[in-house]
C-alpha atoms as a PDB file:
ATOM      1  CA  UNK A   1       7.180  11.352 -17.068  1.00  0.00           C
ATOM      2  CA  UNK A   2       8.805  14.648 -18.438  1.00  0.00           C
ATOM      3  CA  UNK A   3      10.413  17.542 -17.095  1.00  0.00           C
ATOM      4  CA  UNK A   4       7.425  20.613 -17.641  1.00  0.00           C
ATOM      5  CA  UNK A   5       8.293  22.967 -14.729  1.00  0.00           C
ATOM      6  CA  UNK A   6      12.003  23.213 -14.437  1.00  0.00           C
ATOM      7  CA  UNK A   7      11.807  25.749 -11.417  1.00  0.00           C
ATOM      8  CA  UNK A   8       9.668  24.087  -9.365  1.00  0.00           C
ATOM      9  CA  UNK A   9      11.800  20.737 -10.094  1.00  0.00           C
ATOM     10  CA  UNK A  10      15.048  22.675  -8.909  1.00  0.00           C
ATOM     11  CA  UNK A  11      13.522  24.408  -5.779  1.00  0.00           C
ATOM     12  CA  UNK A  12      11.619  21.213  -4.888  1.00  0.00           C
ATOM     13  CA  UNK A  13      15.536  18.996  -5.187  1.00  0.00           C
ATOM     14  CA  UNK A  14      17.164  21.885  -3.503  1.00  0.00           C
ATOM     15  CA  UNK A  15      14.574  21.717  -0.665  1.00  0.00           C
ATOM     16  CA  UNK A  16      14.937  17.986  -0.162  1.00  0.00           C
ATOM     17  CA  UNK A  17      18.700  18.002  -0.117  1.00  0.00           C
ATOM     18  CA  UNK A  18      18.665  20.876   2.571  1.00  0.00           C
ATOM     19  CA  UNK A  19      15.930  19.134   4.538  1.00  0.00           C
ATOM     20  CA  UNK A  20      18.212  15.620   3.984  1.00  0.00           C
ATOM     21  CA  UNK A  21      21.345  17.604   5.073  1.00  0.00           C
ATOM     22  CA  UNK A  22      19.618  18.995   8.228  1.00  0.00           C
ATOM     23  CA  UNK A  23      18.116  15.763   9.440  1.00  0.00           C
ATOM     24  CA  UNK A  24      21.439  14.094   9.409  1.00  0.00           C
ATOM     25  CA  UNK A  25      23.950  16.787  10.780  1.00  0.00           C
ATOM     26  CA  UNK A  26      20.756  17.109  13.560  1.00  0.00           C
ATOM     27  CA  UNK A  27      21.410  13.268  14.548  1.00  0.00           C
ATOM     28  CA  UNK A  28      25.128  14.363  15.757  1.00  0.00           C
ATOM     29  CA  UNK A  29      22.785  16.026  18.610  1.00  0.00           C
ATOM     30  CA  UNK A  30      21.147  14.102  21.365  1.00  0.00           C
ATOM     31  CA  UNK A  31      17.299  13.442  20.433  1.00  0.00           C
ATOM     32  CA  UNK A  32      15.558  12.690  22.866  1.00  0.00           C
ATOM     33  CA  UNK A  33      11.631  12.057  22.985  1.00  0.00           C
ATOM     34  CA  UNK A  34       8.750  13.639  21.727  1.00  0.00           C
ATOM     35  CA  UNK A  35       7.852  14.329  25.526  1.00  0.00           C
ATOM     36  CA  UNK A  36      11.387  15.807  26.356  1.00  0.00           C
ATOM     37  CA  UNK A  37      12.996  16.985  23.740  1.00  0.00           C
ATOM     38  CA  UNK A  38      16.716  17.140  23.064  1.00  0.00           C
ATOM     39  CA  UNK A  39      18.631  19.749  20.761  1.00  0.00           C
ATOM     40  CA  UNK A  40      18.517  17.579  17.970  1.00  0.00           C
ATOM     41  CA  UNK A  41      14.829  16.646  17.807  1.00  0.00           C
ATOM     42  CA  UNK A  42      13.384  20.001  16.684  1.00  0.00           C
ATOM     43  CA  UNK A  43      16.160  20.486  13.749  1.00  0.00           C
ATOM     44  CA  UNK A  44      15.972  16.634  12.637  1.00  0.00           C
ATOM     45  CA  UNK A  45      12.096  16.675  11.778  1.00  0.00           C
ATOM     46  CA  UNK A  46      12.704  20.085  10.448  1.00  0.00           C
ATOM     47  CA  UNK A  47      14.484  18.566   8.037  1.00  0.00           C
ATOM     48  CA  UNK A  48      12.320  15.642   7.804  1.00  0.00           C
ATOM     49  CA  UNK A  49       9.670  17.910   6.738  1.00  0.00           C
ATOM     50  CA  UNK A  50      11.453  20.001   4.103  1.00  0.00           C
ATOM     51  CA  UNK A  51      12.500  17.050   2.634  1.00  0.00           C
ATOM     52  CA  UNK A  52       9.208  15.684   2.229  1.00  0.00           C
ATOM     53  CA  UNK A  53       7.777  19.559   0.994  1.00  0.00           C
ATOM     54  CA  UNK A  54      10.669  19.380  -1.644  1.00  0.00           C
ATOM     55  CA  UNK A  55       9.990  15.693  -3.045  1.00  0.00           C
ATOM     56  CA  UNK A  56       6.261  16.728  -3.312  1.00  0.00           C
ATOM     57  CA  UNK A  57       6.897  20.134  -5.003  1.00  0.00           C
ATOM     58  CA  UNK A  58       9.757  18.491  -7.300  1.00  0.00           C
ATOM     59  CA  UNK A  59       7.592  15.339  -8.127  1.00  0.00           C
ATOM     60  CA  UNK A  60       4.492  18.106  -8.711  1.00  0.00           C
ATOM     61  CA  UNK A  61       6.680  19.666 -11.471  1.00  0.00           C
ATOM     62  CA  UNK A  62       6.923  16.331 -13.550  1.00  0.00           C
ATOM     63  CA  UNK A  63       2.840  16.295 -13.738  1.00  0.00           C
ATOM     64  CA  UNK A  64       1.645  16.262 -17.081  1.00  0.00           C
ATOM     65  CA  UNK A  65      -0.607  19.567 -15.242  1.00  0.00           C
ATOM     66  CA  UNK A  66       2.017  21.723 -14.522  1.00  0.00           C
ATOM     67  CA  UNK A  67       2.973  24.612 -16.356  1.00  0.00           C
ATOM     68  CA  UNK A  68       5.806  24.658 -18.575  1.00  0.00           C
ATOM     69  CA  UNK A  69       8.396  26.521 -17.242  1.00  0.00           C
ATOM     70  CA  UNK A  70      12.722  26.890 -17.734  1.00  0.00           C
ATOM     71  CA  UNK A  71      14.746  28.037 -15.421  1.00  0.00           C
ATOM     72  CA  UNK A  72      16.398  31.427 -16.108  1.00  0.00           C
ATOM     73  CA  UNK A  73      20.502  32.216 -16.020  1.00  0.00           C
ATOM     74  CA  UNK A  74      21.465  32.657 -12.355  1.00  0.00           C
ATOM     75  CA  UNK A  75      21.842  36.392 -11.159  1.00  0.00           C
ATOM     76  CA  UNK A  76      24.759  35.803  -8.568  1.00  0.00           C
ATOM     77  CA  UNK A  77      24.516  39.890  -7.821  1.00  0.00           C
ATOM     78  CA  UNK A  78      21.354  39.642  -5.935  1.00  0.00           C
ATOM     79  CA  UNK A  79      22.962  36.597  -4.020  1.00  0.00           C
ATOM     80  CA  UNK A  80      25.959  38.851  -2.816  1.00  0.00           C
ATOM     81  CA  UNK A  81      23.432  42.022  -1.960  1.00  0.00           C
ATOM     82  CA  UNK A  82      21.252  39.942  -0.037  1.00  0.00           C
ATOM     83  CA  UNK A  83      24.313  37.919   1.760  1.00  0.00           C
ATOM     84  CA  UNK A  84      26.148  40.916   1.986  1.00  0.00           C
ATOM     85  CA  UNK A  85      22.763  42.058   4.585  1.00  0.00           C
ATOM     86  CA  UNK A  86      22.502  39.527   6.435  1.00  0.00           C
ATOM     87  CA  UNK A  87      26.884  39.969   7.391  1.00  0.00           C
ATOM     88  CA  UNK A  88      25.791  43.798   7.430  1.00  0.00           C
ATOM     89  CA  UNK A  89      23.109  43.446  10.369  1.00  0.00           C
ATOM     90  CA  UNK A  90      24.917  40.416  11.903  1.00  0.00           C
ATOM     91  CA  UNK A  91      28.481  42.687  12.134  1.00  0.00           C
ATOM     92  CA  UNK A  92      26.020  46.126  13.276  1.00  0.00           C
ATOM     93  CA  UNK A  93      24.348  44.462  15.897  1.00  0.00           C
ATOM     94  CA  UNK A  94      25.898  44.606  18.646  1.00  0.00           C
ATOM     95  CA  UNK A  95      27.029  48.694  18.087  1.00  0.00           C
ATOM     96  CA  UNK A  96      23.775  49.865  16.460  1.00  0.00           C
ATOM     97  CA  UNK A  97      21.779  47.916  18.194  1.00  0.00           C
ATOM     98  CA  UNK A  98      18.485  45.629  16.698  1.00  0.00           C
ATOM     99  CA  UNK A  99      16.129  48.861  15.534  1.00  0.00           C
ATOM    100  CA  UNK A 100      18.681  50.257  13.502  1.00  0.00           C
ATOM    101  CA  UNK A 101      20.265  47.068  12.612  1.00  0.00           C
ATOM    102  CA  UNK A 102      17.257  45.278  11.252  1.00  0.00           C
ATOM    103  CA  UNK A 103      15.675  48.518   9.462  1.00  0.00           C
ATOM    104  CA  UNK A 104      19.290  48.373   7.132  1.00  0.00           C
ATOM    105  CA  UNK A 105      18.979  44.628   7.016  1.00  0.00           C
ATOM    106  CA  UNK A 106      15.882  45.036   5.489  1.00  0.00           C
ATOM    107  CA  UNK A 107      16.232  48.586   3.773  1.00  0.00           C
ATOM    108  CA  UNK A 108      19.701  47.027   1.918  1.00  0.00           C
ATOM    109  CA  UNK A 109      18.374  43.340   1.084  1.00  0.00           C
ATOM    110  CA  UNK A 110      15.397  45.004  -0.666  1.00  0.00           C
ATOM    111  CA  UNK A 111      17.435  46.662  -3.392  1.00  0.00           C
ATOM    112  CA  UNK A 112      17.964  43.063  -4.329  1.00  0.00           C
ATOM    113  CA  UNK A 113      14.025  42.924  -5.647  1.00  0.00           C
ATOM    114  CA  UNK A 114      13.718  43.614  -9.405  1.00  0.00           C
ATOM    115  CA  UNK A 115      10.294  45.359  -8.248  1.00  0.00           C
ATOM    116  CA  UNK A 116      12.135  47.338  -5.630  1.00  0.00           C
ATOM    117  CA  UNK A 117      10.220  50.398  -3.855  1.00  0.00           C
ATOM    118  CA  UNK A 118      11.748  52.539  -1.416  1.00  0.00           C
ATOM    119  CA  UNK A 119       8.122  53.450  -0.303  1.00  0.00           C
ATOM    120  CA  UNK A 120       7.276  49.712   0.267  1.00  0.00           C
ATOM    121  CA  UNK A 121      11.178  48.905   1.677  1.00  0.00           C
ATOM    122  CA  UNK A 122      10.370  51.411   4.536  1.00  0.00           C
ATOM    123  CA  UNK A 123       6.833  49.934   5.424  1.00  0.00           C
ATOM    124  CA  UNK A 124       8.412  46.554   5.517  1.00  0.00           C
ATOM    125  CA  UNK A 125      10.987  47.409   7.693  1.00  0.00           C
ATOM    126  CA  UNK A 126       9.446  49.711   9.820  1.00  0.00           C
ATOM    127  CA  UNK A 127       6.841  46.347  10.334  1.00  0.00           C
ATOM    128  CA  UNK A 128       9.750  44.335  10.456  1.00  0.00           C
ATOM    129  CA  UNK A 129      11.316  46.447  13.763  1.00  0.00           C
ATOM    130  CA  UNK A 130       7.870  46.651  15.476  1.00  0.00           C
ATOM    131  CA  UNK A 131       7.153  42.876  15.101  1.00  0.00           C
ATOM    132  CA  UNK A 132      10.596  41.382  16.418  1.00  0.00           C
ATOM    133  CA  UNK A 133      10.010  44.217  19.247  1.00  0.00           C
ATOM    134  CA  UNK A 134       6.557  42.481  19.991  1.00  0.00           C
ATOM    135  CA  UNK A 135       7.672  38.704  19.235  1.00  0.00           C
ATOM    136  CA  UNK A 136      11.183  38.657  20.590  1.00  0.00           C
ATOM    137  CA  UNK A 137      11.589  41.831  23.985  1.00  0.00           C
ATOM    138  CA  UNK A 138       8.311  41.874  24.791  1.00  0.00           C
ATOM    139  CA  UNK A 139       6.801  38.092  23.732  1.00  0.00           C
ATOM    140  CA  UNK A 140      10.003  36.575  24.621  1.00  0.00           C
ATOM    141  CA  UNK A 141      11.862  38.546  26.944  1.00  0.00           C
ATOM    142  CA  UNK A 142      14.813  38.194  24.892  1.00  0.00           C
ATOM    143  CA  UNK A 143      17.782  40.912  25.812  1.00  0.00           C
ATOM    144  CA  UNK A 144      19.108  42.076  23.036  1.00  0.00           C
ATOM    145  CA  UNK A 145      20.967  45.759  22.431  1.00  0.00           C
ATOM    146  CA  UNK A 146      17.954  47.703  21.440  1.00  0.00           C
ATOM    147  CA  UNK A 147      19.578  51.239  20.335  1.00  0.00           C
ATOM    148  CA  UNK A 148      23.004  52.386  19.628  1.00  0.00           C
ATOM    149  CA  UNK A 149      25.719  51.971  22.238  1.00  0.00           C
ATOM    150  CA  UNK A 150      26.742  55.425  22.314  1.00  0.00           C
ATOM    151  CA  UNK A 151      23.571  56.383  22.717  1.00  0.00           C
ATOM    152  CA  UNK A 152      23.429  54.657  26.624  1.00  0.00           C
ATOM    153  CA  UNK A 153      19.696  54.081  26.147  1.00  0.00           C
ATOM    154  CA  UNK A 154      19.757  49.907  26.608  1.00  0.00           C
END
């Protein structure tokens, strides 16, 4: 069996050794039963699952069918822009509040695209704000600050 599709065969080992790494730090937890479930049993088959996804994707890209791919020098600046987001909205939370928050989190990570549109960047996170509104205040009932602080509007 040979090698054809390098990034699928990375993605698909990466995959499996998050899923693996998951399912065991999840057994520290208390599992429980499928029935009544403990804090451990969602995260362990989770893992259990990625695991599996990644052997099948990684074991896919050694088929004599896939296409022949390599794997392409490692752009480390798009890691820190779209890490640097996620610290930006988890830091401007709590004073900005999750509208304001989440439309940067979303406006700054998408500079990290090589296809990057402002145009589309602002329809995604405009979507972005109105869906977590839907899914996570209103579907949820989840309190969370919703504007500014200073504005005293939460």
């Amino acid at each position: 069996m040979q090698l054809r599709n390098k990034q699928d065969f990375w993605a698909g080992a990466m995959f499996t050794l998050l899923g693996l790494g998951f399912a065991f730090i999840a057994t520290q937890y208390q599992m429980g039963t499928s029935a009544r479930m403990g804090p451990g049993y969602f995260p362990f088959w989770l893992g259990i699952c990625l695991a599996v996804l990644g052997a099948v994707v990684a074991l896919g890209a050694m088929s004599p069918k896939a296409t022949k791919t390599t794997v392409d020098r490692f752009d480390f600046k798009i890691l820190f822009i779209i890490i640097g987001s996620v610290i930006l909205f988890g830091a401007l939370l709590r004073p900005l509040g999750l509208y304001l928050s989440l439309f940067l989190l979303v406006m700054a990570s998408s500079v990290a695209s090589y296809e990057y549109s402002f145009r589309v960047a602002l329809v995604n996170a405009i979507f972005l704000v109105v869906f977590c509104w839907l899914a996570f205040i209103k579907g949820l009932g989840l309190i969370f600050p919703l504007w500014p602080s200073f504005l005293g509007m939460n």
